[in-house]
PDB file of N, CA and C in Angstrom:
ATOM      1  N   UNK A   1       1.699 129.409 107.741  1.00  0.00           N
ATOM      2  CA  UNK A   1       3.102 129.093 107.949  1.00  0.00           C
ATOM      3  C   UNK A   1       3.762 130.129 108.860  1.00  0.00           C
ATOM      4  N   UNK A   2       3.600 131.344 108.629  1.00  0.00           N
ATOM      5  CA  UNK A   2       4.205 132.160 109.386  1.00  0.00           C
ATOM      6  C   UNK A   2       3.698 132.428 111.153  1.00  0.00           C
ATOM      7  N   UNK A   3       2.539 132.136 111.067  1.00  0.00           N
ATOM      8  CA  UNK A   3       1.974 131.896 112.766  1.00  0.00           C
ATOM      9  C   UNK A   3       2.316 130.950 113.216  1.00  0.00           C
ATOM     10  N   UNK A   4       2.374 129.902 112.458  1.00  0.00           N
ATOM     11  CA  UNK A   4       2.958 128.750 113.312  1.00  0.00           C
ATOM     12  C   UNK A   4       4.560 129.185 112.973  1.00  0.00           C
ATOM     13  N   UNK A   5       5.501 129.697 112.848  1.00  0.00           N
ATOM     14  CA  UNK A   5       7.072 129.606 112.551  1.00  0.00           C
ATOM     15  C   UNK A   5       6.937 131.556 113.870  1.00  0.00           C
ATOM     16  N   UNK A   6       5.953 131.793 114.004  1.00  0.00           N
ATOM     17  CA  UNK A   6       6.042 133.036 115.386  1.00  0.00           C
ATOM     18  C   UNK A   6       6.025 132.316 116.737  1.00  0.00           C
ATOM     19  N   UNK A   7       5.033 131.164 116.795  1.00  0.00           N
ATOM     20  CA  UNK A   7       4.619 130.795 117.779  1.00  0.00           C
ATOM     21  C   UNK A   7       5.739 129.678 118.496  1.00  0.00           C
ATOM     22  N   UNK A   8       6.650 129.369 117.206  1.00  0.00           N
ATOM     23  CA  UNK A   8       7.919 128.215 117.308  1.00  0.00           C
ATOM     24  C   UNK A   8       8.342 129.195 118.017  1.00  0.00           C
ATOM     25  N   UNK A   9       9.288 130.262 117.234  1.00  0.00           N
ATOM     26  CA  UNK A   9      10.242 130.975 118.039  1.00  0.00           C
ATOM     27  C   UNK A   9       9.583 131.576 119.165  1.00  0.00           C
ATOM     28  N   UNK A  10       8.720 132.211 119.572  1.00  0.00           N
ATOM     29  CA  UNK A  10       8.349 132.569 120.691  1.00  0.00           C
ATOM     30  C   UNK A  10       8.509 131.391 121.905  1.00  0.00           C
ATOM     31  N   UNK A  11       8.137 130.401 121.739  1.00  0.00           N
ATOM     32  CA  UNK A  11       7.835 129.237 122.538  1.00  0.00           C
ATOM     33  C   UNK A  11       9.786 128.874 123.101  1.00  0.00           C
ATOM     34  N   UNK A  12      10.504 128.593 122.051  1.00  0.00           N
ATOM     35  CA  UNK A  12      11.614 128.084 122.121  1.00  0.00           C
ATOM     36  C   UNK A  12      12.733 129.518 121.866  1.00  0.00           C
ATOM     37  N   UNK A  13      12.238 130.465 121.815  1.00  0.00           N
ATOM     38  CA  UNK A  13      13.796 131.086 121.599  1.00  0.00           C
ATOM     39  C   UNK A  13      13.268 132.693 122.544  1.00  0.00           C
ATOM     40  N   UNK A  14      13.429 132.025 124.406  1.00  0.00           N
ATOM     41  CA  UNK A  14      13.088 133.297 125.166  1.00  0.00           C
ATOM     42  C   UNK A  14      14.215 133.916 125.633  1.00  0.00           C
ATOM     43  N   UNK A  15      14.357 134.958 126.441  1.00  0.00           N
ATOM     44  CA  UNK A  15      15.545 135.356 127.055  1.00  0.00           C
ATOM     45  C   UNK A  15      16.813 135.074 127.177  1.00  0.00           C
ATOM     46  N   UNK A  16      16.394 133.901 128.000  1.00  0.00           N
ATOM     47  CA  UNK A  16      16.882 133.007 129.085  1.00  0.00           C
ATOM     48  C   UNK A  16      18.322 131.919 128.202  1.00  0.00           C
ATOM     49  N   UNK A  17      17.422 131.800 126.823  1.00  0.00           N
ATOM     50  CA  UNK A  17      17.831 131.053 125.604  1.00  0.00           C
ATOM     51  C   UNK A  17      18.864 131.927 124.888  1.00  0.00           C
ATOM     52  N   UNK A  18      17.848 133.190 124.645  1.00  0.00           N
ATOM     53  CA  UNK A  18      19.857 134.395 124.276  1.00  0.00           C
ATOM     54  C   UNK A  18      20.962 134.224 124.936  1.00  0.00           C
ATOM     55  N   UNK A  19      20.464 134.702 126.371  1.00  0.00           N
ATOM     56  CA  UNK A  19      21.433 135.051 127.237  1.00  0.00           C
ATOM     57  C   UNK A  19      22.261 133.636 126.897  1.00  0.00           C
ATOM     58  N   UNK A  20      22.438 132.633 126.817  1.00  0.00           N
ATOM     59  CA  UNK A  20      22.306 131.588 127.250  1.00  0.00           C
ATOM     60  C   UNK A  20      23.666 130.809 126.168  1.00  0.00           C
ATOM     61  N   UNK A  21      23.046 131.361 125.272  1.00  0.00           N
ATOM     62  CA  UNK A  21      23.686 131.306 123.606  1.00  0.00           C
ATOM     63  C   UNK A  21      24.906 132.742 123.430  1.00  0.00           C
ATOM     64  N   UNK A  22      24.610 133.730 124.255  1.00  0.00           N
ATOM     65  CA  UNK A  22      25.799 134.698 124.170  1.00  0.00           C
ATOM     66  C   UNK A  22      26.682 133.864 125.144  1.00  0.00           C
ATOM     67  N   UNK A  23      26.631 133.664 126.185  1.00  0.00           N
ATOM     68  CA  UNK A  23      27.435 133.152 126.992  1.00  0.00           C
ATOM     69  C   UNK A  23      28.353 132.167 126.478  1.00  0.00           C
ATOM     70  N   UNK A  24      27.364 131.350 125.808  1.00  0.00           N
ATOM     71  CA  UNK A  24      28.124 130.142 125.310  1.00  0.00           C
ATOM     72  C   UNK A  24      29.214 130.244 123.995  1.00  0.00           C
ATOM     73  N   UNK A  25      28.917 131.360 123.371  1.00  0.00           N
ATOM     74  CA  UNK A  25      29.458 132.017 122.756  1.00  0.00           C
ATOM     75  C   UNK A  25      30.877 132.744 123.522  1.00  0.00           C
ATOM     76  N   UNK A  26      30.656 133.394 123.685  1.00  0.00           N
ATOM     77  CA  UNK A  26      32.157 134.547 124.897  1.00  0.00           C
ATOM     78  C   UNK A  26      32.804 133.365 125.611  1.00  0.00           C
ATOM     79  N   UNK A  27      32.069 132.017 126.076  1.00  0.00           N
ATOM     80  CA  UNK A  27      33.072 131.167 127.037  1.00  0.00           C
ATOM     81  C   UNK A  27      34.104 130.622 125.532  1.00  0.00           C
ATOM     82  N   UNK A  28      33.048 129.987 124.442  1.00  0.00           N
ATOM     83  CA  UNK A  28      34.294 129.228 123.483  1.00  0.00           C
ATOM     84  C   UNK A  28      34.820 130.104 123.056  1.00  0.00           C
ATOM     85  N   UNK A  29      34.983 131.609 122.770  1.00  0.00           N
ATOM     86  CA  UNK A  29      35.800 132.651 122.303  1.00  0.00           C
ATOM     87  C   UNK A  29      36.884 132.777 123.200  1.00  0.00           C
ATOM     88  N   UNK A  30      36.562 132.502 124.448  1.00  0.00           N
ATOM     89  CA  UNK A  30      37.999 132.825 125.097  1.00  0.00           C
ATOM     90  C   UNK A  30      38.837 131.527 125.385  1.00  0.00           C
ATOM     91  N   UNK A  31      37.962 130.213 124.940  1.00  0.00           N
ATOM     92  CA  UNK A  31      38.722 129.192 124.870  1.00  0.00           C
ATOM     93  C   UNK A  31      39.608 128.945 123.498  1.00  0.00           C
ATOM     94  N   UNK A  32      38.773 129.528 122.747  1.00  0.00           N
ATOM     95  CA  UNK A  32      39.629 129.411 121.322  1.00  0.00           C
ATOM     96  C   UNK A  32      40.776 130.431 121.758  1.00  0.00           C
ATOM     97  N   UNK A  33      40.817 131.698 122.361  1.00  0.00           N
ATOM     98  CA  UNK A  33      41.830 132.597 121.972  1.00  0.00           C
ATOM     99  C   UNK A  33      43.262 131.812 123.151  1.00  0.00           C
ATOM    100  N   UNK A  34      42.323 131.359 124.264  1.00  0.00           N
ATOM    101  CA  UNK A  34      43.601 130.907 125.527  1.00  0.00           C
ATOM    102  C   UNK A  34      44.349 130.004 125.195  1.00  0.00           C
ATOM    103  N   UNK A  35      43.657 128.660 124.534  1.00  0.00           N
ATOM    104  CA  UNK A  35      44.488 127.524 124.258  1.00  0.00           C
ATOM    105  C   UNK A  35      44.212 126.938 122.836  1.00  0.00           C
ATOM    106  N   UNK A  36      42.881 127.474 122.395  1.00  0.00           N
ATOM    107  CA  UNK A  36      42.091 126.408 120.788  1.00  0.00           C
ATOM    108  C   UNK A  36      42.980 126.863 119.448  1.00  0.00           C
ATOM    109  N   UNK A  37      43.302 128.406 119.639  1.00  0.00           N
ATOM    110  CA  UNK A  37      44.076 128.574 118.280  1.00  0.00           C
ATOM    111  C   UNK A  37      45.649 127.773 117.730  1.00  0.00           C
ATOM    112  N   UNK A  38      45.950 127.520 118.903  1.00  0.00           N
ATOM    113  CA  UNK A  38      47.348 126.231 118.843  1.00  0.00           C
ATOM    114  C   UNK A  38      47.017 125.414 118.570  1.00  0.00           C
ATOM    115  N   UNK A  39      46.008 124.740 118.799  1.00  0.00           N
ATOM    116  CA  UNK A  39      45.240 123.371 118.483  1.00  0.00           C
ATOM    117  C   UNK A  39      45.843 122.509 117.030  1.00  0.00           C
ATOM    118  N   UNK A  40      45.872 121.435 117.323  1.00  0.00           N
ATOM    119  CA  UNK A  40      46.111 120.950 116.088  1.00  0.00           C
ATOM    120  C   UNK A  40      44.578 120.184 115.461  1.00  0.00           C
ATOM    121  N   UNK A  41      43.521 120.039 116.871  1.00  0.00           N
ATOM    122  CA  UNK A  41      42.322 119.832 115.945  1.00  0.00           C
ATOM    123  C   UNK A  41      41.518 120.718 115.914  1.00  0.00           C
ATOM    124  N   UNK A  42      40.700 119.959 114.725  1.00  0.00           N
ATOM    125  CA  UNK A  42      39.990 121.137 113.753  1.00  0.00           C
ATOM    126  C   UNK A  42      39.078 122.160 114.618  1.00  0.00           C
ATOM    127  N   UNK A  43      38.391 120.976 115.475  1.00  0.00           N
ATOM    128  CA  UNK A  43      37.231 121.868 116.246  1.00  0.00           C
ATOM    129  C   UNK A  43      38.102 122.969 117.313  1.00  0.00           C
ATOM    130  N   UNK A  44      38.978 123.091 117.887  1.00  0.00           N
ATOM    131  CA  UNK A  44      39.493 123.766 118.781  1.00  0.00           C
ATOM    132  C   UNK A  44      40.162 124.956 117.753  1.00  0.00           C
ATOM    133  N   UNK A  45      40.948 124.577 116.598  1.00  0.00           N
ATOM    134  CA  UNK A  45      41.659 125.937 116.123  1.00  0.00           C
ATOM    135  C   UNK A  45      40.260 126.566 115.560  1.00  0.00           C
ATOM    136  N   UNK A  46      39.144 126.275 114.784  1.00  0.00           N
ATOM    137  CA  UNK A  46      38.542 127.394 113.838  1.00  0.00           C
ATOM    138  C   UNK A  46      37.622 127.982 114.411  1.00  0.00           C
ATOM    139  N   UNK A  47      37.637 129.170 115.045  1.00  0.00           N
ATOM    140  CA  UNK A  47      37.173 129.831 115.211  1.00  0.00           C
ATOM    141  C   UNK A  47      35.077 129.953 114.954  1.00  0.00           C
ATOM    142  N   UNK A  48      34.942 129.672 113.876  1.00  0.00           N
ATOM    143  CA  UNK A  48      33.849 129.833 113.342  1.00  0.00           C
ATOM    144  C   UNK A  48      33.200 128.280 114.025  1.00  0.00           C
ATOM    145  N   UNK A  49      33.936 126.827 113.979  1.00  0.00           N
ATOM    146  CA  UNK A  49      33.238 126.063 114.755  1.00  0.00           C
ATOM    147  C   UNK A  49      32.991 126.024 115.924  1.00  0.00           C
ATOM    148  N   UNK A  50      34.000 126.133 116.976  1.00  0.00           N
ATOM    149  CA  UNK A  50      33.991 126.608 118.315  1.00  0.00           C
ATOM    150  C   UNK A  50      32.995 127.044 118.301  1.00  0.00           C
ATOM    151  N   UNK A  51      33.043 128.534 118.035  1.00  0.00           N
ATOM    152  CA  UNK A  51      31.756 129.049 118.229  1.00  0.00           C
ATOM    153  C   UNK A  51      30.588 128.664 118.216  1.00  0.00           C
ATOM    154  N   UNK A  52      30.158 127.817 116.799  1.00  0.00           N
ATOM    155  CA  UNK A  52      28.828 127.417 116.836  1.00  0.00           C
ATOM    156  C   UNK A  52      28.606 126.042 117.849  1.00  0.00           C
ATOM    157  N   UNK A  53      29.431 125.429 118.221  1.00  0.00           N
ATOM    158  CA  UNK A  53      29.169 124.309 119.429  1.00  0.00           C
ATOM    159  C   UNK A  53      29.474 125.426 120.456  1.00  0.00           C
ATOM    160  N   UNK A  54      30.203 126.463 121.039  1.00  0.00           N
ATOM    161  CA  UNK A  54      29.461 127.234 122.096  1.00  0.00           C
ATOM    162  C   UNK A  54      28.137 127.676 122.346  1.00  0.00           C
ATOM    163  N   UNK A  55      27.227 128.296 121.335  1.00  0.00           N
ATOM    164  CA  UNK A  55      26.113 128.624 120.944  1.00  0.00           C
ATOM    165  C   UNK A  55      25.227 127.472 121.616  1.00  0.00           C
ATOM    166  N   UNK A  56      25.675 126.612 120.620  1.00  0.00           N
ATOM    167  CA  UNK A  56      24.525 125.254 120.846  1.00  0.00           C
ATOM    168  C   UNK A  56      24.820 124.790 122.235  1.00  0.00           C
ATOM    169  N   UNK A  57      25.651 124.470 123.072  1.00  0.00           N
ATOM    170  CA  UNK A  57      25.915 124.025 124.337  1.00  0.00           C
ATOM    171  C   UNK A  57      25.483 124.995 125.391  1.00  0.00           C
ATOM    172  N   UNK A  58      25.592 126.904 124.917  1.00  0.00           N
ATOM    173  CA  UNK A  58      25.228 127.913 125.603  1.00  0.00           C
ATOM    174  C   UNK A  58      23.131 127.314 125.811  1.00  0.00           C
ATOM    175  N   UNK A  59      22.889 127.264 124.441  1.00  0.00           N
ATOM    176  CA  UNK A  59      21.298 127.026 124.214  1.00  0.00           C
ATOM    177  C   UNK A  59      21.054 125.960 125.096  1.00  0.00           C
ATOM    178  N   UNK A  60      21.612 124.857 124.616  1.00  0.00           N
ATOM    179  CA  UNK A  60      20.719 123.663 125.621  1.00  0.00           C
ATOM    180  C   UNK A  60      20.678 123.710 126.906  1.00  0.00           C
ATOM    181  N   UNK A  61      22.301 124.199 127.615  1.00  0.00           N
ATOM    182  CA  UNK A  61      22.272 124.255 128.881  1.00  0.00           C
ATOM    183  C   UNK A  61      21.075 125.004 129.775  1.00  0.00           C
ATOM    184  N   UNK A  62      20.550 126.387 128.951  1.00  0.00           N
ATOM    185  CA  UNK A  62      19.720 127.253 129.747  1.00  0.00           C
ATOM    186  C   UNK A  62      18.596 126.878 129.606  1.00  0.00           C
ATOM    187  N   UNK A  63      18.570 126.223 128.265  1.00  0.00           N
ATOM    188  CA  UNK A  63      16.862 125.164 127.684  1.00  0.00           C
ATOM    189  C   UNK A  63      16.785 124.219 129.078  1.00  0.00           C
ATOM    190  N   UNK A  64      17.513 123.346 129.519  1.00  0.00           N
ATOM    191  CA  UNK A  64      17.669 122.325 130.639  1.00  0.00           C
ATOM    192  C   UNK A  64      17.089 123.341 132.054  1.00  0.00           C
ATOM    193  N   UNK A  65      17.848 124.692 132.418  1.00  0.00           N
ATOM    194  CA  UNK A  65      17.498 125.706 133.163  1.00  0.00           C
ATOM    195  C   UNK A  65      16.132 126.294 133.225  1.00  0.00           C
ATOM    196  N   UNK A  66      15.554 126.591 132.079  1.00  0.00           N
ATOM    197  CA  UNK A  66      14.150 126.592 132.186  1.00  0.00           C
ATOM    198  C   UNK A  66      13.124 125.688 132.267  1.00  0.00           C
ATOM    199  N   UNK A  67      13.280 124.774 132.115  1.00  0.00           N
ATOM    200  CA  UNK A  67      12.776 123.419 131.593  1.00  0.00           C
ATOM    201  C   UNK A  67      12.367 122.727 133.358  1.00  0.00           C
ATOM    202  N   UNK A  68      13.734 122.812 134.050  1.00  0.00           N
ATOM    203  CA  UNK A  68      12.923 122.790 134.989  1.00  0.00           C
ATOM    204  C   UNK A  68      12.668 123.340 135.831  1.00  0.00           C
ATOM    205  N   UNK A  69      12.516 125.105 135.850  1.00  0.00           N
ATOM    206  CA  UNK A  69      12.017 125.864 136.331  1.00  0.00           C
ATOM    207  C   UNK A  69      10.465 125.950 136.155  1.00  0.00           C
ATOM    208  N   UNK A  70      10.271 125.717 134.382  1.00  0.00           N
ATOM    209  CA  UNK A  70       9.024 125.376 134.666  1.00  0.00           C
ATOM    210  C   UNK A  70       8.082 124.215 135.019  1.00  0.00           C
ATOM    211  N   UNK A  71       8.908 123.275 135.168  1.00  0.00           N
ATOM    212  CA  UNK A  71       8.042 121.777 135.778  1.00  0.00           C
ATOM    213  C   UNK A  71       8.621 121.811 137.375  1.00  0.00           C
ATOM    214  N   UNK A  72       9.217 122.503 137.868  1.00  0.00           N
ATOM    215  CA  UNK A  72       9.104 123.064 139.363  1.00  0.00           C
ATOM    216  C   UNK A  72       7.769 123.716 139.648  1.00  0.00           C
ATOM    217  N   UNK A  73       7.087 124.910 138.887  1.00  0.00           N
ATOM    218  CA  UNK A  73       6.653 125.867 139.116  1.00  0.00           C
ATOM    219  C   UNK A  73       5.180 124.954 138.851  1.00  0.00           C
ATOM    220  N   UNK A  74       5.082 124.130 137.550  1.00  0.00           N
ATOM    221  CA  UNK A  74       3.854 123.162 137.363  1.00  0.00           C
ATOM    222  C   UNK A  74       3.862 122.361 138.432  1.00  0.00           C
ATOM    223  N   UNK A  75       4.781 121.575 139.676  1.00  0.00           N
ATOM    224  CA  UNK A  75       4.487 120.891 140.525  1.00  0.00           C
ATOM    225  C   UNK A  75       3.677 121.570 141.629  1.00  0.00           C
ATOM    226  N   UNK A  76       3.761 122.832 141.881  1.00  0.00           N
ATOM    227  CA  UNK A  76       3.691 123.668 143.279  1.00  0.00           C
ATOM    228  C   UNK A  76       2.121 123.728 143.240  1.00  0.00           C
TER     229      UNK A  76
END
């Protein structure tokens, strides 16, 4: 269980995927602080959700970024 749950995260959670997930993170933090905390809906005022759909939108976007960096690099 544990080699296969190393070989998950290694495979799916590289750099590229942090960086990726901080970003997405710091962009909905400064959207919550500029306009989301006035919000009258839920997802824009709380803080704690924002965030985690920044995260996840930070992740996929750079997942999409590598993804086809490496089926560029497999065509050549």
């Amino acid at each position: 269980m544990s080699d296969n749950w190393n070989k998950f995260v290694k495979k799916n959670l590289t750099k590229f995927h942090i960086i990726g997930m901080l970003l997405g993170w710091i962009m909905a933090f400064i959207y919550w602080y500029k306009a989301g905390h006035l919000s009258d809906n839920i997802l824009k005022n709380n803080l704690i959700l924002i965030s985690l759909w920044g995260i996840a939108l930070g992740y996929i976007s750079f997942d999409l970024i590598t993804a086809s960096k490496r089926r560029d690099k497999g065509d050549s």
